[in-house]
C-alpha atoms as a PDB file:
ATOM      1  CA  UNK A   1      14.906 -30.230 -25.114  1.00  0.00           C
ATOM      2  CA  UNK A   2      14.890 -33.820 -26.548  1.00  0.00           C
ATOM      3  CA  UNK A   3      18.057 -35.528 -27.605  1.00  0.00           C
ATOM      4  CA  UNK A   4      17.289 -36.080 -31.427  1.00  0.00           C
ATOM      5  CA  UNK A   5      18.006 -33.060 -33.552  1.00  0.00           C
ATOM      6  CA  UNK A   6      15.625 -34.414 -36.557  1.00  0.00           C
ATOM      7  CA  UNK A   7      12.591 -34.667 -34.099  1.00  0.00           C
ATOM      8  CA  UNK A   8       9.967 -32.193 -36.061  1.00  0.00           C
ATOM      9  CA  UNK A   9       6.845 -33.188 -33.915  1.00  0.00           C
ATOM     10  CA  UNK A  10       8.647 -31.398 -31.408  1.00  0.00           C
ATOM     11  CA  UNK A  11      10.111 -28.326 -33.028  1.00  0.00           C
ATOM     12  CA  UNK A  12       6.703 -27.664 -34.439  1.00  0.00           C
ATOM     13  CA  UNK A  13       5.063 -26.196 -31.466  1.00  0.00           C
ATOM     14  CA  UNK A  14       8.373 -24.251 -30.752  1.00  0.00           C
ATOM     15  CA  UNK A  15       8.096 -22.649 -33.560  1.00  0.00           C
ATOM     16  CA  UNK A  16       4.319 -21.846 -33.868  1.00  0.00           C
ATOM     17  CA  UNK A  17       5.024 -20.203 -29.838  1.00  0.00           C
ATOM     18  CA  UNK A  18       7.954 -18.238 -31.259  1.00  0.00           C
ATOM     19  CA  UNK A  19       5.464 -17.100 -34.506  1.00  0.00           C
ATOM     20  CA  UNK A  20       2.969 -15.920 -31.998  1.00  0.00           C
ATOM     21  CA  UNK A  21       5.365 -13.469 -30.380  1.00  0.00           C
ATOM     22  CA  UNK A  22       6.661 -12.383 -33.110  1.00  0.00           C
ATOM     23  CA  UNK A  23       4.048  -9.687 -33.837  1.00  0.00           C
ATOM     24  CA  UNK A  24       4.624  -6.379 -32.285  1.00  0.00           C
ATOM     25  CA  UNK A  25       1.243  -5.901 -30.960  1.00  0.00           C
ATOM     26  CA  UNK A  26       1.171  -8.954 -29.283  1.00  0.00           C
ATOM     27  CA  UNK A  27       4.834  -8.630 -27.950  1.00  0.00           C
ATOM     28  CA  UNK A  28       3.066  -4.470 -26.388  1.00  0.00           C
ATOM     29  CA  UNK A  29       0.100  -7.014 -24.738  1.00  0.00           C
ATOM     30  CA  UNK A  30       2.510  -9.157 -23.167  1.00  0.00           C
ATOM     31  CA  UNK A  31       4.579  -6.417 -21.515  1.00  0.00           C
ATOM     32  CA  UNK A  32       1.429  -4.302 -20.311  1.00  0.00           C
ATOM     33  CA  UNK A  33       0.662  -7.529 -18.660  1.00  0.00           C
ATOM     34  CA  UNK A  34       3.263  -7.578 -16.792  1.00  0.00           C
ATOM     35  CA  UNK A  35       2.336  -5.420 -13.844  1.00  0.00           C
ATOM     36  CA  UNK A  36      -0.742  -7.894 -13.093  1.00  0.00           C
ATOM     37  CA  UNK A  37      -3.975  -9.096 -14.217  1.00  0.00           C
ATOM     38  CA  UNK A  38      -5.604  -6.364 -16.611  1.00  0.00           C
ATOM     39  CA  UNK A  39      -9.059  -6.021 -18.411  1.00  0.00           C
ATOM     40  CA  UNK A  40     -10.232  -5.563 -22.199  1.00  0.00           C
ATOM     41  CA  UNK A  41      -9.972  -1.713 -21.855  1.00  0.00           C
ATOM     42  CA  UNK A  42      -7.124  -1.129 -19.227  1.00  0.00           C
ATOM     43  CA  UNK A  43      -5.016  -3.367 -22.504  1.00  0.00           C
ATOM     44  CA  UNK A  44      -6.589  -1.254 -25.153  1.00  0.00           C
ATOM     45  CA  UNK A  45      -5.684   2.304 -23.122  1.00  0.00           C
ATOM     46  CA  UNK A  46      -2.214   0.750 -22.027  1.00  0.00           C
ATOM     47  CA  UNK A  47      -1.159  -0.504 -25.489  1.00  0.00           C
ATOM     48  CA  UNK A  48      -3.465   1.779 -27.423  1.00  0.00           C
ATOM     49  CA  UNK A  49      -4.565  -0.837 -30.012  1.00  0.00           C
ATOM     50  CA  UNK A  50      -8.460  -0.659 -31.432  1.00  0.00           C
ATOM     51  CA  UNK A  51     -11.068  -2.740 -29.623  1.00  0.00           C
ATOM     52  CA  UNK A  52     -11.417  -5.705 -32.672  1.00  0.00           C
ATOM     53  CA  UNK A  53      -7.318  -5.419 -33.263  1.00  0.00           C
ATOM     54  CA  UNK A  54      -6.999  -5.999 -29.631  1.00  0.00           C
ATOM     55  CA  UNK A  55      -9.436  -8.728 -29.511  1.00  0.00           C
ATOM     56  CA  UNK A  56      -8.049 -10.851 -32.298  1.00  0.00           C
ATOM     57  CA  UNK A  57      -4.437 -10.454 -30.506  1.00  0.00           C
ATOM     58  CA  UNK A  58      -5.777 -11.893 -27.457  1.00  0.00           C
ATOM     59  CA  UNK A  59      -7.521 -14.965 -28.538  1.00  0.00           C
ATOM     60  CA  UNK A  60      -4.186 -15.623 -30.395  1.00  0.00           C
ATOM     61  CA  UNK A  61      -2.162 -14.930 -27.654  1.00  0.00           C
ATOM     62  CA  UNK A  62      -4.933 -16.988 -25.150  1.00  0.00           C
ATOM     63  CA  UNK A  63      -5.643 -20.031 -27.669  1.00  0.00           C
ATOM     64  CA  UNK A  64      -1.483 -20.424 -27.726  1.00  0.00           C
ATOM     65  CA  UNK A  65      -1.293 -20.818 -23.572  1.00  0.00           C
ATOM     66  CA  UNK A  66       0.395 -17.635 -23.198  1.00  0.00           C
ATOM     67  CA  UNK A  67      -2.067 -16.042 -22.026  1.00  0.00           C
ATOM     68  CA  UNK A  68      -5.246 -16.737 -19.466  1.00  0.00           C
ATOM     69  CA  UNK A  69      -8.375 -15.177 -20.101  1.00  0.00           C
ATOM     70  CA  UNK A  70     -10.253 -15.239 -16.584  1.00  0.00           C
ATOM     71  CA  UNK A  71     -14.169 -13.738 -16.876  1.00  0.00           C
ATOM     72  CA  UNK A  72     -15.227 -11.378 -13.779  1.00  0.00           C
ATOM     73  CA  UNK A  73     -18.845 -10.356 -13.905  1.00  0.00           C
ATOM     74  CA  UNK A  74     -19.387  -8.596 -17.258  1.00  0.00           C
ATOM     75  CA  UNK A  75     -15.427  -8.067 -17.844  1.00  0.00           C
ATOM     76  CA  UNK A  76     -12.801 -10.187 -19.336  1.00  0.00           C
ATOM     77  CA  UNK A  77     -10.191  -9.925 -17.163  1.00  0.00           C
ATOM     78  CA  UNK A  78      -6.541 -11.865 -18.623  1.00  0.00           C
ATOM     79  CA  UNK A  79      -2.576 -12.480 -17.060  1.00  0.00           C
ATOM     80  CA  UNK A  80       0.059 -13.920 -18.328  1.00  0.00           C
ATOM     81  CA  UNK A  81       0.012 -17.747 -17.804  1.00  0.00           C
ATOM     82  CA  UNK A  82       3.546 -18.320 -17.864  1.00  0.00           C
ATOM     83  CA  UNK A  83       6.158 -15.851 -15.925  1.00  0.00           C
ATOM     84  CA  UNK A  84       8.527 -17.608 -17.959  1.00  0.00           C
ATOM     85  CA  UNK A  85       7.489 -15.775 -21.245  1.00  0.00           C
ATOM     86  CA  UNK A  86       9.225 -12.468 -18.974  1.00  0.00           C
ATOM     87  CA  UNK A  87      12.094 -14.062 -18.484  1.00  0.00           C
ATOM     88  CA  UNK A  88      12.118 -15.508 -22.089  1.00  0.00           C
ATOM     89  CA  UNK A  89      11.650 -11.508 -23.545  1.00  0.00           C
ATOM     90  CA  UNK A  90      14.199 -10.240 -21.581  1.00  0.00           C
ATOM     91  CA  UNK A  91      16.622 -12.253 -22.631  1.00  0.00           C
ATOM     92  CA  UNK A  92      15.624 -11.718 -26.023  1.00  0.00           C
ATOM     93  CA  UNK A  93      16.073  -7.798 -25.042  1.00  0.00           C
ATOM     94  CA  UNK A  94      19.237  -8.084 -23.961  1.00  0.00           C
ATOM     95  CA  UNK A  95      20.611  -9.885 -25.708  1.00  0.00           C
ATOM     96  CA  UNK A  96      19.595  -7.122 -29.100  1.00  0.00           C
ATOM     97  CA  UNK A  97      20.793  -4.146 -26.826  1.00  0.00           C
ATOM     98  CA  UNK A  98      24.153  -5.522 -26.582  1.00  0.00           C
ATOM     99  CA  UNK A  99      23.812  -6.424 -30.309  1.00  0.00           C
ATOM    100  CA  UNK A 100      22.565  -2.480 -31.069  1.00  0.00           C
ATOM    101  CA  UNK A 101      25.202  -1.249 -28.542  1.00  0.00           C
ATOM    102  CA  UNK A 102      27.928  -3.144 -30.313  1.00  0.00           C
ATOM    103  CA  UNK A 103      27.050  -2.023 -33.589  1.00  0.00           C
ATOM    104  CA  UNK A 104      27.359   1.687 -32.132  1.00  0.00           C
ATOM    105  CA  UNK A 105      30.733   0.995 -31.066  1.00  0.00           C
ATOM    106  CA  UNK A 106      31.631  -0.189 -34.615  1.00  0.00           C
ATOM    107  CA  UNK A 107      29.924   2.298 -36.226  1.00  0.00           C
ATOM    108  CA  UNK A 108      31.685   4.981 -34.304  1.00  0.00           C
ATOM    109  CA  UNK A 109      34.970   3.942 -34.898  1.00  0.00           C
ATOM    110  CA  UNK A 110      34.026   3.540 -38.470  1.00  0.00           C
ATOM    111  CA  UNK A 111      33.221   7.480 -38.384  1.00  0.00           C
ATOM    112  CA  UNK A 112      36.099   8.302 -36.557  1.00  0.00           C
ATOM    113  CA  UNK A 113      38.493   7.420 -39.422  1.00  0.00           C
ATOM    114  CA  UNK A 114      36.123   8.814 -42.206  1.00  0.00           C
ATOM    115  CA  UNK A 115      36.429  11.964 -40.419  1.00  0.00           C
ATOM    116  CA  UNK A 116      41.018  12.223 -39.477  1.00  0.00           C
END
């Protein structure tokens, strides 16, 4: 990440990759794709999301880079262009477990002495 913390040029596509994963639909197509290389329909039955939904999710998700769209024949067939984006949820995943695992704990303790 570049030095200089007022460099917006920079910070702009960041942000606009972060804003495309940050819709829950798009977030389901990411994950189904990660078993491999899947078509139009094997996304729509895997995620259950309507054929024009589905569609405008992809070209979002394609016309950002994280996704490539690869045409076989009369199907579209599309993968994830960038294992990193795995990685990248994961951590993200984690990271809100731990958060939501945390918040148990407190929460718990908070019963226990509403309860004695």
């Amino acid at each position: 990440m570049p030095q200089e913390s007022n460099n917006m040029e920079f910070l702009t596509p960041v942000a606009e990759y972060f804003k495309v994963l940050s819709e829950i639909s798009r977030l389901q197509i990411v994950i189904c794709l990660k078993s491999g290389t899947k078509n139009v329909s094997e996304i729509g039955a895997a995620t259950g999301l309507g054929q024009a939904n589905l569609s405008k999710h992809l070209k979002l998700l394609t016309q950002a880079g994280i996704l490539a769209r690869k045409p076989q024949g009369v199907s579209v067939y599309y993968e994830v262009s960038d294992p990193l984006t795995f990685e990248l949820c994961e951590l993200v995943c984690d990271r809100i477990y731990q958060r939501m695992q945390e918040q148990a704990k407190q929460f718990k303790k908070m019963n226990s002495f509403s309860t004695n």
